[in-house]
N, C-alpha and C. Protein backbone atom coordinates (compact mmCIF):
# COMPACT_ATOMS: atom_id res chain seq x y z
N UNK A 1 0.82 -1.18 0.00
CA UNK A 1 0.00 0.00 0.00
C UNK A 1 0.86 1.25 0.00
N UNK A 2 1.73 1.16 0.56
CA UNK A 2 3.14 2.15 0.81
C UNK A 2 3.37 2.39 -0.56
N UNK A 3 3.54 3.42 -1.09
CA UNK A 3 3.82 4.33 -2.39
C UNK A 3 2.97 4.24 -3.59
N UNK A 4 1.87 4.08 -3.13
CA UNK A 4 0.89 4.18 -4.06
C UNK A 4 0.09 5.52 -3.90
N UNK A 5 0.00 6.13 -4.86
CA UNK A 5 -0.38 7.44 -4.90
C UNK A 5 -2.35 7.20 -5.66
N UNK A 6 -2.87 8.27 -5.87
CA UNK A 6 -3.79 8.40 -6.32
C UNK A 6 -4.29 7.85 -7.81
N UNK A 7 -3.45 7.86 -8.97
CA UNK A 7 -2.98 7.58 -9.99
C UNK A 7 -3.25 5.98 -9.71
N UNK A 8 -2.42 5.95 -8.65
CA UNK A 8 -2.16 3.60 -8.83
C UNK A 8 -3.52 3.62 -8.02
N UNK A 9 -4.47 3.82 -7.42
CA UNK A 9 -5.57 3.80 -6.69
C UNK A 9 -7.12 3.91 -7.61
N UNK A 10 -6.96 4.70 -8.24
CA UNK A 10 -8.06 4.38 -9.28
C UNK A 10 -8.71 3.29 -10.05
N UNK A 11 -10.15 3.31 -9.34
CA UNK A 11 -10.72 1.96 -9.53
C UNK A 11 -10.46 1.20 -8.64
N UNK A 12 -9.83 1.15 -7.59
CA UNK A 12 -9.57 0.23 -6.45
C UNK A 12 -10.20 0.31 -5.20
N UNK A 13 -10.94 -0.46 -4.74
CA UNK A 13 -11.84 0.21 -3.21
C UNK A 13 -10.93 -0.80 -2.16
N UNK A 14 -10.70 0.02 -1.25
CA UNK A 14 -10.63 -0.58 0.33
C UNK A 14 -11.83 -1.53 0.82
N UNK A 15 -11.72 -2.67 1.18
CA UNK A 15 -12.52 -3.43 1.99
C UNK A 15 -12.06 -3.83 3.63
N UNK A 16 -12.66 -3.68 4.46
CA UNK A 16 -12.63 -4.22 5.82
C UNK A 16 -12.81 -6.10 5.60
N UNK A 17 -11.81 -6.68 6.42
CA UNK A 17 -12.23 -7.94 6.59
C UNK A 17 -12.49 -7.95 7.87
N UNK A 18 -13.27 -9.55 8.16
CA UNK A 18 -13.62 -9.78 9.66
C UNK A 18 -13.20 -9.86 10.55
N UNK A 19 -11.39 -10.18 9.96
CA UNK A 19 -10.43 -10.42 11.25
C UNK A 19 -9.28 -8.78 11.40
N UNK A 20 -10.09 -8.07 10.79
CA UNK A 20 -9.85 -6.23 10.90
C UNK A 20 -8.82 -5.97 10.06
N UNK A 21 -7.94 -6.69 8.99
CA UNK A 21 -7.70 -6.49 8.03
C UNK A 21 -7.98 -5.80 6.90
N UNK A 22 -7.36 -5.39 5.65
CA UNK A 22 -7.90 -4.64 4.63
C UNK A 22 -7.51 -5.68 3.42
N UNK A 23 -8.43 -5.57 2.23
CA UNK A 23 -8.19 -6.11 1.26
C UNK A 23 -8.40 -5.40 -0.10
N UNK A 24 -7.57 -5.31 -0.67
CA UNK A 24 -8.16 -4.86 -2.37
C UNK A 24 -8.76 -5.17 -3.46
N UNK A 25 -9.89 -4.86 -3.83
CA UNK A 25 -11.03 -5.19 -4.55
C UNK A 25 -10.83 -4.42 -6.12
N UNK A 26 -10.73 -4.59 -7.31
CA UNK A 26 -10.81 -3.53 -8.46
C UNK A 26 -12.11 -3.59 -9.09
N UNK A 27 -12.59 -2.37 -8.42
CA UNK A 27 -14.38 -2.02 -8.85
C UNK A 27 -14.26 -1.40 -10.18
N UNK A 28 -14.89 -1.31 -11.27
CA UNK A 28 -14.95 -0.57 -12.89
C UNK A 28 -16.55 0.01 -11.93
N UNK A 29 -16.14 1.47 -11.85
CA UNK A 29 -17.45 2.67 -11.39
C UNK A 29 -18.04 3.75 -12.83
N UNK A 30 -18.80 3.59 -13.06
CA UNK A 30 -19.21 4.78 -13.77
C UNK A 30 -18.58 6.16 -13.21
N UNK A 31 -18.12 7.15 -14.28
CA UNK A 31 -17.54 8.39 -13.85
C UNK A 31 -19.04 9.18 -13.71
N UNK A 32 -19.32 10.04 -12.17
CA UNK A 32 -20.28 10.59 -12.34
C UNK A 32 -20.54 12.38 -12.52
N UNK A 33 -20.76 12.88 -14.03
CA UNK A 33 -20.52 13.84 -14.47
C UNK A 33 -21.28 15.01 -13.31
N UNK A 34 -20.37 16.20 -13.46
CA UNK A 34 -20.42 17.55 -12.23
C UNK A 34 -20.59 18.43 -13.16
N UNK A 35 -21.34 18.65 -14.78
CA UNK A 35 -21.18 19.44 -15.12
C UNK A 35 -22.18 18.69 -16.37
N UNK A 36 -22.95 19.65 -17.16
CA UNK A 36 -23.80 19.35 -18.32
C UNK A 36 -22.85 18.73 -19.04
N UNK A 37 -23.49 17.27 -20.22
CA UNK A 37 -23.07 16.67 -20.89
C UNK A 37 -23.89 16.37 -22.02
N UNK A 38 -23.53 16.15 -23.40
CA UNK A 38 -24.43 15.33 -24.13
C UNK A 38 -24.18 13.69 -24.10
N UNK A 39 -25.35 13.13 -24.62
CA UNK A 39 -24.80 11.40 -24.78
C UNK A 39 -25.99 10.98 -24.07
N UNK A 40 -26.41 9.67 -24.56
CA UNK A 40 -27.20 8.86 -24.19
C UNK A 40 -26.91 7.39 -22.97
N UNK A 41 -25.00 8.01 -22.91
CA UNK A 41 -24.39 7.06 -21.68
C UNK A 41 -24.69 8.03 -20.13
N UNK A 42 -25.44 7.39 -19.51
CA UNK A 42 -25.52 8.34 -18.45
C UNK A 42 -26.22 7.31 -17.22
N UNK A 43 -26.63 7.30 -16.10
CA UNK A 43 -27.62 7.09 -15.08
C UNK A 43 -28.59 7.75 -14.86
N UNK A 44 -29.94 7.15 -14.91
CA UNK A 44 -30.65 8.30 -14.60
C UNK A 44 -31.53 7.53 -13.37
N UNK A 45 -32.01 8.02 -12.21
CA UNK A 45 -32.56 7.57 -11.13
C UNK A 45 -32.48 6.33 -10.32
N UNK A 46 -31.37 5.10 -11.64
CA UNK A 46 -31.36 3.86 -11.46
C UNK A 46 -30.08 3.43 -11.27
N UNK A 47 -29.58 3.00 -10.41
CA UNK A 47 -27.89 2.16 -11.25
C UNK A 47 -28.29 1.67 -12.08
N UNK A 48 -27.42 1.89 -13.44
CA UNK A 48 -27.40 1.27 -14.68
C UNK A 48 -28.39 1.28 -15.63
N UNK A 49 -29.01 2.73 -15.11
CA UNK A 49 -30.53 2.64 -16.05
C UNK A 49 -30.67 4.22 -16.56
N UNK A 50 -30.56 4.26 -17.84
CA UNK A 50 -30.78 3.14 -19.00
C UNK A 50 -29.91 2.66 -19.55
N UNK A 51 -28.47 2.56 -19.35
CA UNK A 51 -27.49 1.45 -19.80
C UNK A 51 -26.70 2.60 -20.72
N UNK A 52 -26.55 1.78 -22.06
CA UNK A 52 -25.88 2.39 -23.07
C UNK A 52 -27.08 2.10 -24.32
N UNK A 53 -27.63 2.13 -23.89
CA UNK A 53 -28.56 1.54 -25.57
C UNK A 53 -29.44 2.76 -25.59
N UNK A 54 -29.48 2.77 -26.85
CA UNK A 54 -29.77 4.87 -27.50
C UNK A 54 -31.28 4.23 -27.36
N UNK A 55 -31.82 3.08 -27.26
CA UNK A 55 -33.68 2.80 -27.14
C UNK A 55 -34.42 2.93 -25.70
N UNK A 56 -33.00 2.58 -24.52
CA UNK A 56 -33.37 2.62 -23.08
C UNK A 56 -33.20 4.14 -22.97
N UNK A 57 -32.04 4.76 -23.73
CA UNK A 57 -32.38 6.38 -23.17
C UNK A 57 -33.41 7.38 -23.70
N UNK A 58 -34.30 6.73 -25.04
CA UNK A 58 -35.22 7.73 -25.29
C UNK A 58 -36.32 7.29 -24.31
N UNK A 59 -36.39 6.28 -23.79
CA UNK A 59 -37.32 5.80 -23.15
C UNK A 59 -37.08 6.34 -21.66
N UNK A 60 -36.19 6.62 -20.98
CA UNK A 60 -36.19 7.43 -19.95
C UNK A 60 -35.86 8.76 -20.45
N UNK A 61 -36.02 9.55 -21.34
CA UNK A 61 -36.38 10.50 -21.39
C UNK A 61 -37.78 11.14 -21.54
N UNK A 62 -38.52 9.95 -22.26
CA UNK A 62 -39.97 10.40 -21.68
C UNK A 62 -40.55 9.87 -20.72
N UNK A 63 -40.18 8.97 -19.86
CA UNK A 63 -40.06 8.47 -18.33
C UNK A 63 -40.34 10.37 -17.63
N UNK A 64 -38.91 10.47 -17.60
CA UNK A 64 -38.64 12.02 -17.02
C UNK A 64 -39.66 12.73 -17.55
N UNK A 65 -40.22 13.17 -18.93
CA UNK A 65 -40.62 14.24 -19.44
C UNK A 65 -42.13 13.71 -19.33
N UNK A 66 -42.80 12.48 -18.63
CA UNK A 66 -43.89 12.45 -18.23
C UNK A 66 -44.34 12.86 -16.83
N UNK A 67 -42.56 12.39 -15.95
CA UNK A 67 -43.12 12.79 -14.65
C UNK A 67 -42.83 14.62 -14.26
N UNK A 68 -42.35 15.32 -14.74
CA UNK A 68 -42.38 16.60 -15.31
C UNK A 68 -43.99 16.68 -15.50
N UNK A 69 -44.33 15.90 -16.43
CA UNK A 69 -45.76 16.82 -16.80
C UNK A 69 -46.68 16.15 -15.75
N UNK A 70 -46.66 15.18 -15.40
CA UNK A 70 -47.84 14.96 -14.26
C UNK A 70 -47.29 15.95 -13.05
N UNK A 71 -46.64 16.63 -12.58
CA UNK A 71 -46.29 17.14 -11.83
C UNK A 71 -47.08 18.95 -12.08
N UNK A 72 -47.02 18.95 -13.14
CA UNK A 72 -47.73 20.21 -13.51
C UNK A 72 -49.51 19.60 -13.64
N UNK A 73 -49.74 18.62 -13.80
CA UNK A 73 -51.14 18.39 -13.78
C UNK A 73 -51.72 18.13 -12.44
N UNK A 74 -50.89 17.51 -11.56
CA UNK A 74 -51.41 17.37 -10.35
C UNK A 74 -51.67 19.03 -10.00
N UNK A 75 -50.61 19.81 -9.85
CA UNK A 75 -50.47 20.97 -9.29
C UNK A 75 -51.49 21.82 -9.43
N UNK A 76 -51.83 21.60 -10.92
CA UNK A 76 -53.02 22.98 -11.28
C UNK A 76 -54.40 22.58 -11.34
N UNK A 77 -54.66 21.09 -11.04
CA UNK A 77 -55.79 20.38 -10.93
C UNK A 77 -56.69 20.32 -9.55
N UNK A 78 -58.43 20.75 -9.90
CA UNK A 78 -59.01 20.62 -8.96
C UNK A 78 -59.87 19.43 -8.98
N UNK A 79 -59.52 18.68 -7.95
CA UNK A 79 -59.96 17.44 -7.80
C UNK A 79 -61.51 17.57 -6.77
N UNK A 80 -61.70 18.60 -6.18
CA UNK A 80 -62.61 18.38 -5.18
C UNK A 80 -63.61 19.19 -5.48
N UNK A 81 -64.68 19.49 -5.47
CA UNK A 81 -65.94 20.82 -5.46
C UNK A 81 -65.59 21.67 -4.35
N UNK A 82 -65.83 22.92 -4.60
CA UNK A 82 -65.86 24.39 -3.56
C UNK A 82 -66.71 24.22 -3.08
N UNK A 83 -66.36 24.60 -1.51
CA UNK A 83 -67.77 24.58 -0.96
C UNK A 83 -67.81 23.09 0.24
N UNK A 84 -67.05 21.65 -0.25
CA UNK A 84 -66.80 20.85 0.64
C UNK A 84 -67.45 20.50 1.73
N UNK A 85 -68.22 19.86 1.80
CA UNK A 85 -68.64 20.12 3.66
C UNK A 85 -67.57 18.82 4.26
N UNK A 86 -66.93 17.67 3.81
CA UNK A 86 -66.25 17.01 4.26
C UNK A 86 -65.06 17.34 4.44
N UNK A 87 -64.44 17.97 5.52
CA UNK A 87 -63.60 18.74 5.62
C UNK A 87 -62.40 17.48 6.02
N UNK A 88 -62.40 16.46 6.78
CA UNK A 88 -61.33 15.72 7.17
C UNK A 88 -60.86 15.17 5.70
N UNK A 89 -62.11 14.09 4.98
CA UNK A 89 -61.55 13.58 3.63
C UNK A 89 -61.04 14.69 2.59
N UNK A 90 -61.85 16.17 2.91
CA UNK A 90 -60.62 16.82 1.71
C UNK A 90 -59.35 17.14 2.14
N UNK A 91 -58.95 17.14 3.69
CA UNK A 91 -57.71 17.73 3.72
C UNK A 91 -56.91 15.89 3.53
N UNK A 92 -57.34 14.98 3.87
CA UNK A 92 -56.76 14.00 3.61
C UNK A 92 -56.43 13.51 2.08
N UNK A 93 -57.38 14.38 0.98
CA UNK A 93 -57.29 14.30 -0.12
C UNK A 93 -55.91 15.17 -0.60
N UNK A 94 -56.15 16.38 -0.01
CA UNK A 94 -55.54 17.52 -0.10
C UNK A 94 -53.63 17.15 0.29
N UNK A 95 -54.00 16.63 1.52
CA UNK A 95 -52.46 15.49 1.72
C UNK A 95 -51.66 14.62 0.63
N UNK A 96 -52.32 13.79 0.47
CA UNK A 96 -52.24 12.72 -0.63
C UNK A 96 -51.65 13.36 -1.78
N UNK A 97 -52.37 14.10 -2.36
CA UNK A 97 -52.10 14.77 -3.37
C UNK A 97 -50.47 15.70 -3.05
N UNK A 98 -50.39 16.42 -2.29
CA UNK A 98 -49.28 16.85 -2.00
C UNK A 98 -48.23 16.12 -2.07
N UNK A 99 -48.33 15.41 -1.08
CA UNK A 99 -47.18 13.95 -1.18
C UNK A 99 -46.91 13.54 -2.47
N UNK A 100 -47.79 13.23 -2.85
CA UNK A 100 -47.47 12.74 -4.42
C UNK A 100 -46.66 13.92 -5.68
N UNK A 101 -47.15 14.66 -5.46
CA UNK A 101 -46.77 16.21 -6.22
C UNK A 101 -45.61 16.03 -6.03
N UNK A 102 -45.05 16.70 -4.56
CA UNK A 102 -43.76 16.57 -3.70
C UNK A 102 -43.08 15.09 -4.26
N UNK A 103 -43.00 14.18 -4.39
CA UNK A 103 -42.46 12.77 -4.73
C UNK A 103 -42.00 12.76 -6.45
N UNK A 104 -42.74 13.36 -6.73
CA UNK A 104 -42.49 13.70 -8.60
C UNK A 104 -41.73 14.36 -9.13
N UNK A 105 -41.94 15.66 -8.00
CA UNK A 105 -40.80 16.80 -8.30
C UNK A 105 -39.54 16.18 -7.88
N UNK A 106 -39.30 15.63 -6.68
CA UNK A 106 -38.09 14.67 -6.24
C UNK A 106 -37.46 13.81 -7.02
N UNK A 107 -38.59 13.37 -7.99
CA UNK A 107 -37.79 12.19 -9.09
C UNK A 107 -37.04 13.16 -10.66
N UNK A 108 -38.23 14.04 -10.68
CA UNK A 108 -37.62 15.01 -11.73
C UNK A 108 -36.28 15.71 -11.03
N UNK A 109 -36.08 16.14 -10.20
CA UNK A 109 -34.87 16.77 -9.53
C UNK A 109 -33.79 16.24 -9.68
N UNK A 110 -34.41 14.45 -9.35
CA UNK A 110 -32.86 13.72 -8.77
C UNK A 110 -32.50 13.39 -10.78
N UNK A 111 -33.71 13.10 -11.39
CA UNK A 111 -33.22 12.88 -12.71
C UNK A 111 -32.37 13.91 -13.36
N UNK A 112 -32.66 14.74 -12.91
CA UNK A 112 -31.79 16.56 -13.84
C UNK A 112 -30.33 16.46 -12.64
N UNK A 113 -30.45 15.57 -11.88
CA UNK A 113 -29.08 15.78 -11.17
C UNK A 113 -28.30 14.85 -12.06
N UNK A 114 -28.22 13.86 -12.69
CA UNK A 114 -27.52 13.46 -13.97
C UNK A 114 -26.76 14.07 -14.88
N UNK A 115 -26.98 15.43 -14.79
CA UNK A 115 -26.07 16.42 -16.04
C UNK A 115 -26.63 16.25 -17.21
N UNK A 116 -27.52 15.29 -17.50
CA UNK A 116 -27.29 15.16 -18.54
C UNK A 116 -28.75 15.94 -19.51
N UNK A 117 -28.25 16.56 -20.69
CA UNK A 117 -28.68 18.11 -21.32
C UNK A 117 -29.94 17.67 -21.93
N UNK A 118 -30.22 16.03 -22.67
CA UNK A 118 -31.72 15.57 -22.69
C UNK A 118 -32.14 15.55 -21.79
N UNK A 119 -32.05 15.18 -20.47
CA UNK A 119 -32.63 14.82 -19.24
C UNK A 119 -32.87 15.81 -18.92
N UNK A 120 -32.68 17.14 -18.98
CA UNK A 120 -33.00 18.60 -18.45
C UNK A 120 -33.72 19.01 -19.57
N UNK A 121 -33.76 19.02 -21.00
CA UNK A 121 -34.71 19.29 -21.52
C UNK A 121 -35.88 18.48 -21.42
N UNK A 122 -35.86 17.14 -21.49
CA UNK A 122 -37.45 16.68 -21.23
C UNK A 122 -37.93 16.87 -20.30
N UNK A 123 -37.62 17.68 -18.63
CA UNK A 123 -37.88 17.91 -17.44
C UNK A 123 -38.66 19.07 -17.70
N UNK A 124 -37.96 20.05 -18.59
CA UNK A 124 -38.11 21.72 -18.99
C UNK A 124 -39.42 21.50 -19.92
N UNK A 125 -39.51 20.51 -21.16
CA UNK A 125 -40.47 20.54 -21.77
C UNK A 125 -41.69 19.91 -21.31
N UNK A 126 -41.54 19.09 -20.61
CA UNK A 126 -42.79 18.37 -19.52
C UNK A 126 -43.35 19.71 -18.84
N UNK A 127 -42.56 20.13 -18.01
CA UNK A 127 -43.10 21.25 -17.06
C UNK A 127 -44.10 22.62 -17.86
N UNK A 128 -42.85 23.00 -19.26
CA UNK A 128 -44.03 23.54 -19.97
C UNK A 128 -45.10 23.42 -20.68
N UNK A 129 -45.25 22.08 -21.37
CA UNK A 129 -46.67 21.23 -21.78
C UNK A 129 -47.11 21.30 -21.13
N UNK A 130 -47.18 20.73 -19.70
CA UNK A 130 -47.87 20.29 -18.38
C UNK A 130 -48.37 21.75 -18.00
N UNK A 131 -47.88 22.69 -17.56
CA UNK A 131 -48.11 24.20 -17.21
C UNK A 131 -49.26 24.93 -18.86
N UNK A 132 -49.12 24.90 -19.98
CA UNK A 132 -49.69 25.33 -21.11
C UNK A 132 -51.12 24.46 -20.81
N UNK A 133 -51.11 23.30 -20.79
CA UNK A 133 -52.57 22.76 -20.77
C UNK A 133 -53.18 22.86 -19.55
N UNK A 134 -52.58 22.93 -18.32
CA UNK A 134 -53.22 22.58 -16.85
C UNK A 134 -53.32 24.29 -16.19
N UNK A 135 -52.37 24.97 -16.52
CA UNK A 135 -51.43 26.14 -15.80
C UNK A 135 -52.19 27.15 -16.46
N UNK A 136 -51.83 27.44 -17.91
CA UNK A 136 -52.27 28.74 -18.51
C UNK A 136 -53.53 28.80 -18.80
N UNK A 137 -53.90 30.39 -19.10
CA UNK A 137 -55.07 30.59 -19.56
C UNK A 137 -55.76 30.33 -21.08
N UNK A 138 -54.66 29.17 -21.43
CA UNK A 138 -54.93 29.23 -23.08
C UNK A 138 -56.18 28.29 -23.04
N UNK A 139 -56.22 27.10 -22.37
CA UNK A 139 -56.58 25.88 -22.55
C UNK A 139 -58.11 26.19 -21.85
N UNK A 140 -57.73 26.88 -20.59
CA UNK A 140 -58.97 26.83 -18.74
C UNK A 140 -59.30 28.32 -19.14
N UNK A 141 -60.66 27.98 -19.22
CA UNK A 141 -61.12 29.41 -19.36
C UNK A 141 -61.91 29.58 -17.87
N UNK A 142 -61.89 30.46 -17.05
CA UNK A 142 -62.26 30.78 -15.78
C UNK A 142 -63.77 31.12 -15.83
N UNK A 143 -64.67 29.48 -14.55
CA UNK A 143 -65.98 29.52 -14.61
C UNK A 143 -66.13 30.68 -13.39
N UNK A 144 -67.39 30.58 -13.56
CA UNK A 144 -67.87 31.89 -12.54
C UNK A 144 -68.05 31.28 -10.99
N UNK A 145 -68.13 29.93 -10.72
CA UNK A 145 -67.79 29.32 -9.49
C UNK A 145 -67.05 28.91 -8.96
N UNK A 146 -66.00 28.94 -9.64
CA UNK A 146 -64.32 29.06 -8.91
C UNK A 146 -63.72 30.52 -9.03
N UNK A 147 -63.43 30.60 -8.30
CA UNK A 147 -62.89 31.79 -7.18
C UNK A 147 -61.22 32.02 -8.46
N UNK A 148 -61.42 33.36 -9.05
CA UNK A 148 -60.49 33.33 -10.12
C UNK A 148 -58.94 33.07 -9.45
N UNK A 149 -58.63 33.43 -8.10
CA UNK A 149 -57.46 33.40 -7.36
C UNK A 149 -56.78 31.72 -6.77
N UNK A 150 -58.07 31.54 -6.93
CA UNK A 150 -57.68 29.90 -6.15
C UNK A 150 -58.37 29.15 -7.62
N UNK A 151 -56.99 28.44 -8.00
CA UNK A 151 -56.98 27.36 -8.78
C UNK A 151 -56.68 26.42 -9.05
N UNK A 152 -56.16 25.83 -7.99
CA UNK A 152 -55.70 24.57 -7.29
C UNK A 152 -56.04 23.94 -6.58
N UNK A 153 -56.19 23.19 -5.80
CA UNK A 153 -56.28 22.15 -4.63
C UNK A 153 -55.13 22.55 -3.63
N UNK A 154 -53.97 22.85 -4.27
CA UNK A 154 -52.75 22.14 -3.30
C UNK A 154 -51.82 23.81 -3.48
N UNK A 155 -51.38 23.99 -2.39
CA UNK A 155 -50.51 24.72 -2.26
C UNK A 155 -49.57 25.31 -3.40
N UNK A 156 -48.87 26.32 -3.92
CA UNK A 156 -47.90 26.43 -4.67
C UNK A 156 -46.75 26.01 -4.71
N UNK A 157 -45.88 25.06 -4.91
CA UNK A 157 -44.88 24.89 -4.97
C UNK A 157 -43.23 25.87 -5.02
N UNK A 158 -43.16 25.51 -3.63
CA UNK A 158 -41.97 26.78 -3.48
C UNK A 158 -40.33 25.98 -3.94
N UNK A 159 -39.56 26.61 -4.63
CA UNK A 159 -38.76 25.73 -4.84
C UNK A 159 -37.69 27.17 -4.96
């Protein structure tokens, strides 16, 4: 172990044995990129997923760029009638829904933590599909029994 520098250490992990010994193991690690990249070699939410095959990465790119857009549909969606008199089942509705919202955005997050520059555009284009049909005023034209200010169910998302 004595004069081995950083250079001779690469790819090599330390192991503990039982009798408090050390042993050397040579692990092959994916390099994990700190900075935007192109390429369809990447990780996205999975070890080893989607691999290297250009069919597993379009396929987690609309993986990502669906949970992007359900994330904008949950958000701007009213699931309940105004007015409520069941106040425990809507806030338990009202929960649920959050959690789930919150859990989506987490998977879109950890997916754009990948670097990688498809994976941030299908996040970006989900969010704005998802926001244009659910979000804007192009699609929802404002009835006279919802309250023009409140158009949600669920809180705004502070990020």
């Amino acid at each position: 172990m004595e004069g081995m520098n950083d250079d001779n250490m690469h790819g090599m992990m330390m192991h503990n044995t039982s009798d408090g010994g050390m042993n050397m193991t040579n692990h092959h690690k994916m390099m994990m990129h700190m900075t935007f990249f192109w390429g369809s070699d990447a990780e996205i939410l999975f070890s080893g997923w989607p691999g290297t095959r250009t069919g597993m990465y379009v396929l987690a790119l609309i993986v990502v760029f669906q949970l992007a857009f359900m994330v904008e549909g949950i958000s701007h969606s009213r699931f309940m009638k105004p007015g409520s008199t069941k106040h425990v089942t809507a806030g338990l509705v009202q929960t649920l829904l959050h959690a789930l919202r919150v859990g989506l955005a987490y998977l879109v997050m950890l997916a754009i933590m990948s670097f990688n520059v498809g994976v941030f555009l299908a996040a970006v284009a989900g969010h704005s599909l998802g926001f244009l049909l659910f979000g804007s005023r192009v699609f929802n034209k404002p009835s006279a029994t919802v309250p023009a200010a409140k158009t949600s169910d669920l809180p705004p998302m502070s990020c």
